[in-house]
N, C-alpha and C. Protein backbone atom coordinates (compact mmCIF):
# COMPACT_ATOMS: atom_id res chain seq x y z
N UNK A 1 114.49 -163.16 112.93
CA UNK A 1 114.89 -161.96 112.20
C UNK A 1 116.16 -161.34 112.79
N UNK A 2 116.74 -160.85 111.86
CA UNK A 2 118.13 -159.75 112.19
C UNK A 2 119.36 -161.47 113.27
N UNK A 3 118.94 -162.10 112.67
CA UNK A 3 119.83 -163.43 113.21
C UNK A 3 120.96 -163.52 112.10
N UNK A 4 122.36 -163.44 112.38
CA UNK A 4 123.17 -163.96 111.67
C UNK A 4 123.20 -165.15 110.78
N UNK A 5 123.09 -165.66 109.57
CA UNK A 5 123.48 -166.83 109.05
C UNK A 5 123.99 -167.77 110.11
N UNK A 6 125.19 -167.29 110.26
CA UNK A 6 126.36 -168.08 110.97
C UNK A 6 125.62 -168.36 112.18
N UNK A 7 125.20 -167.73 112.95
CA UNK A 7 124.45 -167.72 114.44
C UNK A 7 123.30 -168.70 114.34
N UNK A 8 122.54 -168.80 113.34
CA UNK A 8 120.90 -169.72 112.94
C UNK A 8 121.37 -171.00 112.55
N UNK A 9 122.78 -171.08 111.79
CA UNK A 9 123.63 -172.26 111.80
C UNK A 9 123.79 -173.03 112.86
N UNK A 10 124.84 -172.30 114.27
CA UNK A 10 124.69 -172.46 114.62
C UNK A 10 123.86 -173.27 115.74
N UNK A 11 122.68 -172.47 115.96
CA UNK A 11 121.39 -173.05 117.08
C UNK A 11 120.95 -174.20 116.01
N UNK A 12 121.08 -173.88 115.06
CA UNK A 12 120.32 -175.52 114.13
C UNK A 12 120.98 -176.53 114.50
N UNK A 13 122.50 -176.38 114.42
CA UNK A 13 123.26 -177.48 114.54
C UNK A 13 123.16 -177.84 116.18
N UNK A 14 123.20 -176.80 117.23
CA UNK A 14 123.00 -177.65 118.56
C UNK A 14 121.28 -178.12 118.56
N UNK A 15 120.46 -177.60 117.85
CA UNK A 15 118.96 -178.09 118.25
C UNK A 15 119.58 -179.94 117.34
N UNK A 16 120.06 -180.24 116.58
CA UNK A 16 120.53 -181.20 115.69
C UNK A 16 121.38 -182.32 116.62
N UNK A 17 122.11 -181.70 117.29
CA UNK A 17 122.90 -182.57 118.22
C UNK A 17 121.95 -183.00 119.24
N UNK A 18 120.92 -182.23 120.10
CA UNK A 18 120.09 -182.82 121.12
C UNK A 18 119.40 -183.98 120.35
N UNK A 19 118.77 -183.39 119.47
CA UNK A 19 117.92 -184.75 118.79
C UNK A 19 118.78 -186.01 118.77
N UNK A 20 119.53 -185.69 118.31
CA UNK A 20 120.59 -187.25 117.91
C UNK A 20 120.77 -187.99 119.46
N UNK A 21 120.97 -187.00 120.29
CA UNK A 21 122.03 -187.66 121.55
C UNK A 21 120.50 -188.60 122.36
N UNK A 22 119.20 -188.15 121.70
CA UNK A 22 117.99 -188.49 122.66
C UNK A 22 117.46 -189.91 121.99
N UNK A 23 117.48 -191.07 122.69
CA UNK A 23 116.82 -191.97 122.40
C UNK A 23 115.21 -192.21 123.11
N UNK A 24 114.07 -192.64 122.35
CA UNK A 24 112.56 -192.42 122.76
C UNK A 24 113.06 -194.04 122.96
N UNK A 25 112.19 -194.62 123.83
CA UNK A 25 111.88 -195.73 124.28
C UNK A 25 110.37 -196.04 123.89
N UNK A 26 110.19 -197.20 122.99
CA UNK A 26 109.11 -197.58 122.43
C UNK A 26 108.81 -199.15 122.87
N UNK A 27 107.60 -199.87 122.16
CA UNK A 27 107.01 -200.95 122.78
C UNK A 27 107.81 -201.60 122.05
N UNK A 28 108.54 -201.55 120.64
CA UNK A 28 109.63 -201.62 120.14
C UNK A 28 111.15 -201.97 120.22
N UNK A 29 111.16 -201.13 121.53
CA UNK A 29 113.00 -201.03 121.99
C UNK A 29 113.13 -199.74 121.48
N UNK A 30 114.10 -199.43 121.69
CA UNK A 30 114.81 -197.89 121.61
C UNK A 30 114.75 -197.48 120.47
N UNK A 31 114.71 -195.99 119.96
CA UNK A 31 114.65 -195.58 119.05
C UNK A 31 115.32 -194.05 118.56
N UNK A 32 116.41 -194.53 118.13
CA UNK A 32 116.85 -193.22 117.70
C UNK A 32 116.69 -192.20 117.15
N UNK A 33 117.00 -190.74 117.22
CA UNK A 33 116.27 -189.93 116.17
C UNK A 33 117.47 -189.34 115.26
N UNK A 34 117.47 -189.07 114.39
CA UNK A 34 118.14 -188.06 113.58
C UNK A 34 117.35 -186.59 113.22
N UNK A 35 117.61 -185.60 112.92
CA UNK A 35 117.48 -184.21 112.44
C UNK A 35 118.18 -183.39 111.37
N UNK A 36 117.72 -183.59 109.81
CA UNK A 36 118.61 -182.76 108.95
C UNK A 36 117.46 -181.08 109.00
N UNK A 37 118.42 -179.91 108.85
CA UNK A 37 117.77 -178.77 108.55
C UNK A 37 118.67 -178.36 107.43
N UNK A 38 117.76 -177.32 107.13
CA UNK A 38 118.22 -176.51 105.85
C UNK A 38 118.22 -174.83 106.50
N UNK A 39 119.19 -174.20 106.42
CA UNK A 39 119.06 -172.76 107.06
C UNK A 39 119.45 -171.70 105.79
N UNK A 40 118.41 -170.59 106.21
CA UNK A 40 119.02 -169.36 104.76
C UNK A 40 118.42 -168.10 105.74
N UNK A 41 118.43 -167.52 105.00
CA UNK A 41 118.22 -165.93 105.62
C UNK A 41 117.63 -164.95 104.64
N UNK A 42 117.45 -163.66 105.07
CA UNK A 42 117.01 -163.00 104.39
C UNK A 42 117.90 -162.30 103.01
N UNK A 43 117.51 -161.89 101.86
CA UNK A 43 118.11 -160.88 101.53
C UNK A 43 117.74 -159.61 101.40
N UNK A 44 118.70 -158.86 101.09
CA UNK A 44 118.36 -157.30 101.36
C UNK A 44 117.28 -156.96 100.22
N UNK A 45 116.87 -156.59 101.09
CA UNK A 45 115.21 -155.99 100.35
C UNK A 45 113.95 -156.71 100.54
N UNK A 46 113.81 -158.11 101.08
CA UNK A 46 113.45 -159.19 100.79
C UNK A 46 112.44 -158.21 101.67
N UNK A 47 111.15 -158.68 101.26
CA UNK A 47 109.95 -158.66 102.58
C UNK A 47 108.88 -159.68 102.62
N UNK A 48 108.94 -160.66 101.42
CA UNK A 48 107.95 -161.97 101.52
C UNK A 48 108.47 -163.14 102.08
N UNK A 49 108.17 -163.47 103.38
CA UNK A 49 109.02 -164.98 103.89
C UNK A 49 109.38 -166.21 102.79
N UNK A 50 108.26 -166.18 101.91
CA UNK A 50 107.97 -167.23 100.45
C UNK A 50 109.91 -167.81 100.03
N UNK A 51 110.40 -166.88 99.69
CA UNK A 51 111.78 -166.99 98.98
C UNK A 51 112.48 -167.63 100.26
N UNK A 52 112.98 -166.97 101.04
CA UNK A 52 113.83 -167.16 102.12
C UNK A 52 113.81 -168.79 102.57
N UNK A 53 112.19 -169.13 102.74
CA UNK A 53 112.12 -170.52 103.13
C UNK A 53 112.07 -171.52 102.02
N UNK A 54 111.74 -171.10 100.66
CA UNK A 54 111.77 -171.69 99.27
C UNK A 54 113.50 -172.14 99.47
N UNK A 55 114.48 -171.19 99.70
CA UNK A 55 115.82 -171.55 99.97
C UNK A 55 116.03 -172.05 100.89
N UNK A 56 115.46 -172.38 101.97
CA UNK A 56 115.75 -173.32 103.17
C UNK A 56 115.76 -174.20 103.02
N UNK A 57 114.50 -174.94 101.93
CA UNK A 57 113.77 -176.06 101.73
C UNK A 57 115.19 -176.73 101.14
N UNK A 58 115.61 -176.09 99.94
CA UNK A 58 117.01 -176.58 98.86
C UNK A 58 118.28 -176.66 99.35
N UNK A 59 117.73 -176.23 101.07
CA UNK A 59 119.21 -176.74 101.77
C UNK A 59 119.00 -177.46 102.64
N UNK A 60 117.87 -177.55 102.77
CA UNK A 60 117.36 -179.09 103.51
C UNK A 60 117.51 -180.62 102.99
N UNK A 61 116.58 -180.06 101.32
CA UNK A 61 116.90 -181.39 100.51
C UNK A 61 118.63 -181.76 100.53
N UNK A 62 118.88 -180.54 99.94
CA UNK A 62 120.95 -180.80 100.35
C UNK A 62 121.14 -181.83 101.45
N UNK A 63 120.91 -181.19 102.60
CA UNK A 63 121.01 -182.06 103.78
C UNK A 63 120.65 -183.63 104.13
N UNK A 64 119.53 -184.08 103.44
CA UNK A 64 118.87 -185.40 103.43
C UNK A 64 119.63 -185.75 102.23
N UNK A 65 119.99 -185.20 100.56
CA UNK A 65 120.66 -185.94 100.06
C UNK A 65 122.13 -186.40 100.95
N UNK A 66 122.83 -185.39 101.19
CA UNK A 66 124.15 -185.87 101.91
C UNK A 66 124.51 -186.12 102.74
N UNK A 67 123.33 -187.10 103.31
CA UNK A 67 123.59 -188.37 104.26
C UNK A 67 122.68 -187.96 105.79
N UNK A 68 121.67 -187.40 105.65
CA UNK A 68 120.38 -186.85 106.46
C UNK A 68 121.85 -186.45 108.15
N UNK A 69 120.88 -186.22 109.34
CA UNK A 69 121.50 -186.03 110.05
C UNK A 69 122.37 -184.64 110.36
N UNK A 70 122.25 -183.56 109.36
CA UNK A 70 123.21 -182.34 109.26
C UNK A 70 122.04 -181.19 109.26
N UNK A 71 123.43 -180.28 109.05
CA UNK A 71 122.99 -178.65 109.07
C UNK A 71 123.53 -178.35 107.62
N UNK A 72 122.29 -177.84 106.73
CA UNK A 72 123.17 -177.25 105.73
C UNK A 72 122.83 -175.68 105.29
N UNK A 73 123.38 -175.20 104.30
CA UNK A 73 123.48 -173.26 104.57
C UNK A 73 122.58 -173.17 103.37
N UNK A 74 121.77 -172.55 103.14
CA UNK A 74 121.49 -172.20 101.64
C UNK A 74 122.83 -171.19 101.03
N UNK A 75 123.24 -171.28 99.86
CA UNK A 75 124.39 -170.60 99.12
C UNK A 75 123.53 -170.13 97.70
N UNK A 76 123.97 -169.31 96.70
CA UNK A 76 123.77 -168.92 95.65
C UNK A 76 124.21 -170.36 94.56
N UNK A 77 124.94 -170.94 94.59
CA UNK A 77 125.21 -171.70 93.73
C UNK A 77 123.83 -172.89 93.97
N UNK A 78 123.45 -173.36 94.81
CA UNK A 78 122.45 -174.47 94.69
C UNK A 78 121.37 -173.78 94.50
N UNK A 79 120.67 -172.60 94.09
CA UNK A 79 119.63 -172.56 93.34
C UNK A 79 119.79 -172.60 91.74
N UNK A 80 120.61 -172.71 91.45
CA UNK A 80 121.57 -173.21 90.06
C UNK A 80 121.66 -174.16 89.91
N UNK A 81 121.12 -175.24 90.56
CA UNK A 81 121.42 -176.75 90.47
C UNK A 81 122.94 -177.31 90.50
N UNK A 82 124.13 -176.08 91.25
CA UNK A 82 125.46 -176.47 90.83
C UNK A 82 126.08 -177.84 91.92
N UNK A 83 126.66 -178.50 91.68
CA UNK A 83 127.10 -179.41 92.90
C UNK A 83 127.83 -178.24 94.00
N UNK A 84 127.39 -178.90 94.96
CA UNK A 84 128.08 -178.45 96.35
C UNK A 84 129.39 -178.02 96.58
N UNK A 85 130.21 -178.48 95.93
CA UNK A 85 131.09 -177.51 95.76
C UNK A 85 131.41 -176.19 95.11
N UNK A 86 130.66 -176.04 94.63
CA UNK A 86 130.22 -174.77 93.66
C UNK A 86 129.45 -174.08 94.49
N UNK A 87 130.27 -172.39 95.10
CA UNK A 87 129.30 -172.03 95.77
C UNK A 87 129.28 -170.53 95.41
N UNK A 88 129.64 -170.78 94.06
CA UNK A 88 129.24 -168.93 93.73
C UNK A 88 128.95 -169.09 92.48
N UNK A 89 127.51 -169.82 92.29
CA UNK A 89 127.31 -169.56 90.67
C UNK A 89 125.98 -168.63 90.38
N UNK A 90 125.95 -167.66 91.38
CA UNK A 90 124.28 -167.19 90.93
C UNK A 90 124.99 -165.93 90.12
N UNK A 91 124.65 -165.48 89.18
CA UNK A 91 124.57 -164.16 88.60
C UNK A 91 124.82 -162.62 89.45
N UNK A 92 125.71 -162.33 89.12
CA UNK A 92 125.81 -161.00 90.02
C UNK A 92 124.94 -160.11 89.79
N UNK A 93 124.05 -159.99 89.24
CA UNK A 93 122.41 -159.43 88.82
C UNK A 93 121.60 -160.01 90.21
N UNK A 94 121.54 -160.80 90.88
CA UNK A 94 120.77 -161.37 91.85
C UNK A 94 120.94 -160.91 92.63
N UNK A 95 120.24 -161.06 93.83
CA UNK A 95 120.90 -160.87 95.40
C UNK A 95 121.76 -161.85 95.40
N UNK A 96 122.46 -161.92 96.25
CA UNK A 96 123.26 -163.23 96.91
C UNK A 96 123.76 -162.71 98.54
N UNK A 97 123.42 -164.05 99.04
CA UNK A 97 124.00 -164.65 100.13
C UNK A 97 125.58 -164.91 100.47
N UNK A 98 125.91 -164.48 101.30
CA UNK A 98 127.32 -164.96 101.60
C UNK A 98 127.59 -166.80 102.09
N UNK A 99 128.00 -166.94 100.78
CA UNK A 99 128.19 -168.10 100.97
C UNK A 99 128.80 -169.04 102.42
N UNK A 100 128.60 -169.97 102.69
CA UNK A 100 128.79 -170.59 103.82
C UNK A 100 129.14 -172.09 103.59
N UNK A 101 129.97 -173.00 104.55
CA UNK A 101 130.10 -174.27 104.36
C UNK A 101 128.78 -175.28 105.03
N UNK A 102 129.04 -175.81 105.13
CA UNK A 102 128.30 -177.33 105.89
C UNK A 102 128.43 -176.99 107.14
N UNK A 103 127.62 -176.97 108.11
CA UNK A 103 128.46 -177.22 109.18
C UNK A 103 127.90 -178.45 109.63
N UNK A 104 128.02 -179.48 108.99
CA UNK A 104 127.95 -181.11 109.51
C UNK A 104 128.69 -181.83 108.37
């Protein structure tokens, strides 16, 4: 709570880099890991966790579609189904999020 977007980005993306850099040793041989997350935040007014992580989830899937391994932001345009480059298509009737890039 009261965590910056940018800041939860952030710690996602270094919790994202440890995973990667750590190989588990199995009966197997080595085994690499990868880590995609999806990060969003609150909006103003918000008081049911339900939404917030409903939008995490759609920037997670983001993340595993575009090539697993990343950090991605929830934005207003991908609950619109808009491509990723499109990052201001929600209705100015909505809340909205300050949009954000990739940071992977």
């Amino acid at each position: 709570p009261e965590t910056p977007l940018a800041a939860a980005a952030e710690t996602a993306e270094r919790l994202r880099a440890l995973v990667a850099a750590r190989e588990v040793e199995t009966t197997a041989g080595r085994l690499a890991m990868t880590l995609s997350i999806g990060v969003s935040g609150l909006v103003t007014g918000e008081t049911d966790v339900g939404a917030p992580l409903a939008r995490a989830d759609q920037a997670l899937y983001r993340a595993k579609s575009g090539g697993r391994n990343r950090v991605e932001l929830w934005y207003s345009g991908l609950s619109a189904g808009m491509p990723s480059s499109a990052v201001d298509g929600q209705p100015t009737s909505e809340p909205k999020l300050q949009p954000m890039p990739s940071v992977v």
